[in-house]
PDB file of N, CA and C in Angstrom:
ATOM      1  N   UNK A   1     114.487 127.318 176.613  1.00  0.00           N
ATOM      2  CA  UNK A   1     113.856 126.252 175.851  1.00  0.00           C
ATOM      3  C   UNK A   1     114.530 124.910 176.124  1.00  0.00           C
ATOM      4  N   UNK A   2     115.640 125.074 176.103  1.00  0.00           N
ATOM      5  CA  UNK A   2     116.570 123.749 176.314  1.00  0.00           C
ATOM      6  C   UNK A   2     116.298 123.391 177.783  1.00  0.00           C
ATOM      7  N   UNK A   3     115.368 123.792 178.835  1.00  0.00           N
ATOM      8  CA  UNK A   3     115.428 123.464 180.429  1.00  0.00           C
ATOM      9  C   UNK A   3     114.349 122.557 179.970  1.00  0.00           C
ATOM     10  N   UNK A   4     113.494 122.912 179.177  1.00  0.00           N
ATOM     11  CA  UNK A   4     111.675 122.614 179.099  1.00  0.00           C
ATOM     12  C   UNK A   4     112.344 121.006 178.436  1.00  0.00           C
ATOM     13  N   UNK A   5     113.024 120.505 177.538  1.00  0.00           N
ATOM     14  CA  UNK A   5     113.170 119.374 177.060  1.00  0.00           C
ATOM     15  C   UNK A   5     113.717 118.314 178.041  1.00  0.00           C
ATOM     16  N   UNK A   6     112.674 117.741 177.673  1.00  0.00           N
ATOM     17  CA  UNK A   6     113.158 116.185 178.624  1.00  0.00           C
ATOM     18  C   UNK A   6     114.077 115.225 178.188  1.00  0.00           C
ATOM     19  N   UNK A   7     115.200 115.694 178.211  1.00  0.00           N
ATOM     20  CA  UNK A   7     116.415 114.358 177.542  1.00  0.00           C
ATOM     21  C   UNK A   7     116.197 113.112 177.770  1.00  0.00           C
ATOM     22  N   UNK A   8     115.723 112.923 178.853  1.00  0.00           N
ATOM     23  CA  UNK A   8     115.722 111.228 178.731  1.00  0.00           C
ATOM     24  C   UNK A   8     114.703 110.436 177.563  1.00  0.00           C
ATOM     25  N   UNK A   9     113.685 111.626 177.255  1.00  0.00           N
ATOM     26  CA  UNK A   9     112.886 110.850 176.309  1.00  0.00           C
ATOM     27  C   UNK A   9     113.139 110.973 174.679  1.00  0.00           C
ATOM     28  N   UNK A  10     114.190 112.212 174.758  1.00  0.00           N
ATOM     29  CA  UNK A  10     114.492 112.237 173.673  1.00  0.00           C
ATOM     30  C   UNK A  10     115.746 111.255 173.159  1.00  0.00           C
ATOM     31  N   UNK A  11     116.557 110.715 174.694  1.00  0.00           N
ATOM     32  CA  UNK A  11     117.483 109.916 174.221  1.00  0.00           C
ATOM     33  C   UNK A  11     117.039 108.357 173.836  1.00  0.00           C
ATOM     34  N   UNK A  12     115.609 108.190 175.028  1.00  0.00           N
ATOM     35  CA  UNK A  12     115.036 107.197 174.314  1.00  0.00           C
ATOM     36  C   UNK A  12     114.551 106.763 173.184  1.00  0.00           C
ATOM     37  N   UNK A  13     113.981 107.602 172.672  1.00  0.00           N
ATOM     38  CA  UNK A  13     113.438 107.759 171.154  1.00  0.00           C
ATOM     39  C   UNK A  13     114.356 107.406 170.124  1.00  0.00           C
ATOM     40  N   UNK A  14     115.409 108.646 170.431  1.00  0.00           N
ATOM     41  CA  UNK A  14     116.579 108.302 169.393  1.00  0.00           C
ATOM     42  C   UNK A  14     117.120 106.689 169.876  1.00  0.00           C
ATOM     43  N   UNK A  15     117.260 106.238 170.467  1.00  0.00           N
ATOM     44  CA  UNK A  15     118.109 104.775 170.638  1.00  0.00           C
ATOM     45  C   UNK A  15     116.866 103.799 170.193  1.00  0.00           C
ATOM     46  N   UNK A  16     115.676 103.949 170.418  1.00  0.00           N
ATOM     47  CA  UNK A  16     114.344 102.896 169.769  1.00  0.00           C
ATOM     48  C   UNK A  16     115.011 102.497 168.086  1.00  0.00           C
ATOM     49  N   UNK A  17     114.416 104.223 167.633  1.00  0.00           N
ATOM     50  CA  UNK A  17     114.405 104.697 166.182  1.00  0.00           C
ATOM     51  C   UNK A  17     116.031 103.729 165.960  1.00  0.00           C
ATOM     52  N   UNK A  18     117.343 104.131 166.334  1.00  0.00           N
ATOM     53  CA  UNK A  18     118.645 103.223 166.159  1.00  0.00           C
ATOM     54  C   UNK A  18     118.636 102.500 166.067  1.00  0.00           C
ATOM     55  N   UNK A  19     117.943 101.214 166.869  1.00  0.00           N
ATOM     56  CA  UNK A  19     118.023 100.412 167.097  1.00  0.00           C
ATOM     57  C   UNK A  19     116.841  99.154 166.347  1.00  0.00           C
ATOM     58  N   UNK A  20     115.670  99.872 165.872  1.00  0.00           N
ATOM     59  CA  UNK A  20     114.783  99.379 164.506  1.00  0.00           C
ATOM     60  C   UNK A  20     115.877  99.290 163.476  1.00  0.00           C
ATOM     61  N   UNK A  21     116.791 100.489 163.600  1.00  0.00           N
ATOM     62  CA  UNK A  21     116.902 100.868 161.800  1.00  0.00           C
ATOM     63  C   UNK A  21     118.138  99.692 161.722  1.00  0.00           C
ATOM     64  N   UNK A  22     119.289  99.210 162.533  1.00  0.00           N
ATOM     65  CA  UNK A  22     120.419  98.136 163.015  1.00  0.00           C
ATOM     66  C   UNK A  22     119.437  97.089 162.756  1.00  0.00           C
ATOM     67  N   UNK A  23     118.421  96.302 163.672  1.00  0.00           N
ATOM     68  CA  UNK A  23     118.339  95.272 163.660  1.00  0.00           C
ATOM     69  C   UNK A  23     117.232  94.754 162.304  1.00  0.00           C
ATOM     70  N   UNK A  24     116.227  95.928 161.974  1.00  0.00           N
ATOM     71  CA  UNK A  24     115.453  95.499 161.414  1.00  0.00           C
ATOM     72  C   UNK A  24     115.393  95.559 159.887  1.00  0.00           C
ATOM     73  N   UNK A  25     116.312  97.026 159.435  1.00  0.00           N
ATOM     74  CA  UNK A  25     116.548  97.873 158.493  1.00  0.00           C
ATOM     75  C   UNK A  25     117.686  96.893 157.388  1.00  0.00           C
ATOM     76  N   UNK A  26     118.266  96.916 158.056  1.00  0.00           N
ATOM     77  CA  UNK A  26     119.792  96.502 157.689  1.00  0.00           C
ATOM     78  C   UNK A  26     120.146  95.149 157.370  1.00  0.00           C
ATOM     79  N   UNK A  27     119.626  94.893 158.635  1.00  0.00           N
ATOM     80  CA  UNK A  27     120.010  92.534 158.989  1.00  0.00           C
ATOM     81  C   UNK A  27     119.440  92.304 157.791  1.00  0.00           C
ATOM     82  N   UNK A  28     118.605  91.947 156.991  1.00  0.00           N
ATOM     83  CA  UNK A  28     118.577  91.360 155.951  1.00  0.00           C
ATOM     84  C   UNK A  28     119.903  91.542 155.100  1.00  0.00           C
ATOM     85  N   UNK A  29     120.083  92.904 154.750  1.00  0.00           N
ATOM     86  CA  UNK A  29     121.342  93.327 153.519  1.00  0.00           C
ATOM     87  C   UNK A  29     122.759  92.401 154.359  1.00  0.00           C
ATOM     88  N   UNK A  30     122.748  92.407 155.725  1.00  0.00           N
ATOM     89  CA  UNK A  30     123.960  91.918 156.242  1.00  0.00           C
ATOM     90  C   UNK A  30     123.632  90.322 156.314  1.00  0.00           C
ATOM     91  N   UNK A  31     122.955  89.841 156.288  1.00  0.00           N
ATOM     92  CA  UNK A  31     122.574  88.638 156.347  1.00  0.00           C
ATOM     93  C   UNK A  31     122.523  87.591 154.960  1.00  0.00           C
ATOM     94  N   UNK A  32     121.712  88.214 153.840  1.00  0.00           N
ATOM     95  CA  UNK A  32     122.210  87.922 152.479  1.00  0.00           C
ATOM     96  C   UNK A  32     123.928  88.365 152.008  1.00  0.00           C
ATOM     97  N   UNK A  33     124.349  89.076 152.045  1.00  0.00           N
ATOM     98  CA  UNK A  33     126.128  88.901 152.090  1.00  0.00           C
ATOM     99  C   UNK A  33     126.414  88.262 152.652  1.00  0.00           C
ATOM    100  N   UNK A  34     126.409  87.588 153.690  1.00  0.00           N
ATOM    101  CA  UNK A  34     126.969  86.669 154.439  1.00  0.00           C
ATOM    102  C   UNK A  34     127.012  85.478 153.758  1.00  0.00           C
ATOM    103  N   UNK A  35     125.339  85.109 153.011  1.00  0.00           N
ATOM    104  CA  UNK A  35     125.011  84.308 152.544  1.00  0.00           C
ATOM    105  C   UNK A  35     126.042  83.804 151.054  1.00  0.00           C
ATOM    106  N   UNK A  36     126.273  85.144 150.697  1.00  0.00           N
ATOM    107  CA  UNK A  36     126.411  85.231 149.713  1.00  0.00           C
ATOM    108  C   UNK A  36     128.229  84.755 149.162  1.00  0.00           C
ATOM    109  N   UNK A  37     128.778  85.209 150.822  1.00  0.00           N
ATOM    110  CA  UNK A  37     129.737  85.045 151.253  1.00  0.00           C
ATOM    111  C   UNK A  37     130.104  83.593 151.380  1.00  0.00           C
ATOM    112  N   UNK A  38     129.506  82.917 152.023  1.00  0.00           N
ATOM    113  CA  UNK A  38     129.597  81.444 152.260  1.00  0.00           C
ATOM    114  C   UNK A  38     129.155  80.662 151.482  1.00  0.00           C
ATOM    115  N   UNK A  39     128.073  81.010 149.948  1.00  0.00           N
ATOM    116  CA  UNK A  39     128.263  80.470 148.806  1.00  0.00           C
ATOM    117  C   UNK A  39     129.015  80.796 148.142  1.00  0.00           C
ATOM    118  N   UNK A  40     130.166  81.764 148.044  1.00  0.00           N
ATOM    119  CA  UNK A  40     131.089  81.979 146.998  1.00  0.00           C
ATOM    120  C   UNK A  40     132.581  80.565 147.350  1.00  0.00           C
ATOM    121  N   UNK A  41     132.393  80.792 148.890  1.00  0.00           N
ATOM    122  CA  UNK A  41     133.414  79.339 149.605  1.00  0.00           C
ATOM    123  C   UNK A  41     133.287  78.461 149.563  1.00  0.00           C
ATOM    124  N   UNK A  42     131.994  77.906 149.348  1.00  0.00           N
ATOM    125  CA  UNK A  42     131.663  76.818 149.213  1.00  0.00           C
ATOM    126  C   UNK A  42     131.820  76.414 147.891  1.00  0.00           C
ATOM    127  N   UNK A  43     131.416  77.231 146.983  1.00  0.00           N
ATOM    128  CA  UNK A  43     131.688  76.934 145.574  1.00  0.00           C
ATOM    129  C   UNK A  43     133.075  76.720 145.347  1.00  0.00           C
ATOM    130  N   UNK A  44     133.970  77.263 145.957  1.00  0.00           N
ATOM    131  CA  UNK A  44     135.285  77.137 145.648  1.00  0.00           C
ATOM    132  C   UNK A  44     135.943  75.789 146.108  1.00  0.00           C
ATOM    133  N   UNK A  45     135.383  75.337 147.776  1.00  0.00           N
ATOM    134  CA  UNK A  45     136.008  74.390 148.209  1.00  0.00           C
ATOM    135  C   UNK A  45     135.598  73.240 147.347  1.00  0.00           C
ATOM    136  N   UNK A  46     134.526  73.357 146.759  1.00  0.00           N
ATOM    137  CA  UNK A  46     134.084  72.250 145.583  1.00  0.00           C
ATOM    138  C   UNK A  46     134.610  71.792 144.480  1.00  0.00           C
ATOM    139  N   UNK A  47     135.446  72.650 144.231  1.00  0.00           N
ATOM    140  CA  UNK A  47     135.906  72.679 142.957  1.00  0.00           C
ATOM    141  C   UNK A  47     137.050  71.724 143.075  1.00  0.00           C
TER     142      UNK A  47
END
């Protein structure tokens, strides 16, 4: 069974699927912390 599978498409798949879930999934949550990050500094350097 394992001869019949085509790895390359299964490694493709899996790295697509990875690579939605990193850039598309996530970047917001990492992107608002950041945000969130550089208004907490800013508030401070204000003070």
């Amino acid at each position: 069974m394992l001869d019949s599978i085509d790895w390359k498409l299964v490694s493709f798949v899996s790295y697509t699927l990875f690579h939605e879930y990193v850039v598309h999934i996530r970047f917001p949550q990492i992107y608002y912390l950041e945000q969130a990050k550089q208004n907490a500094l800013d508030s401070i350097q204000k003070k």
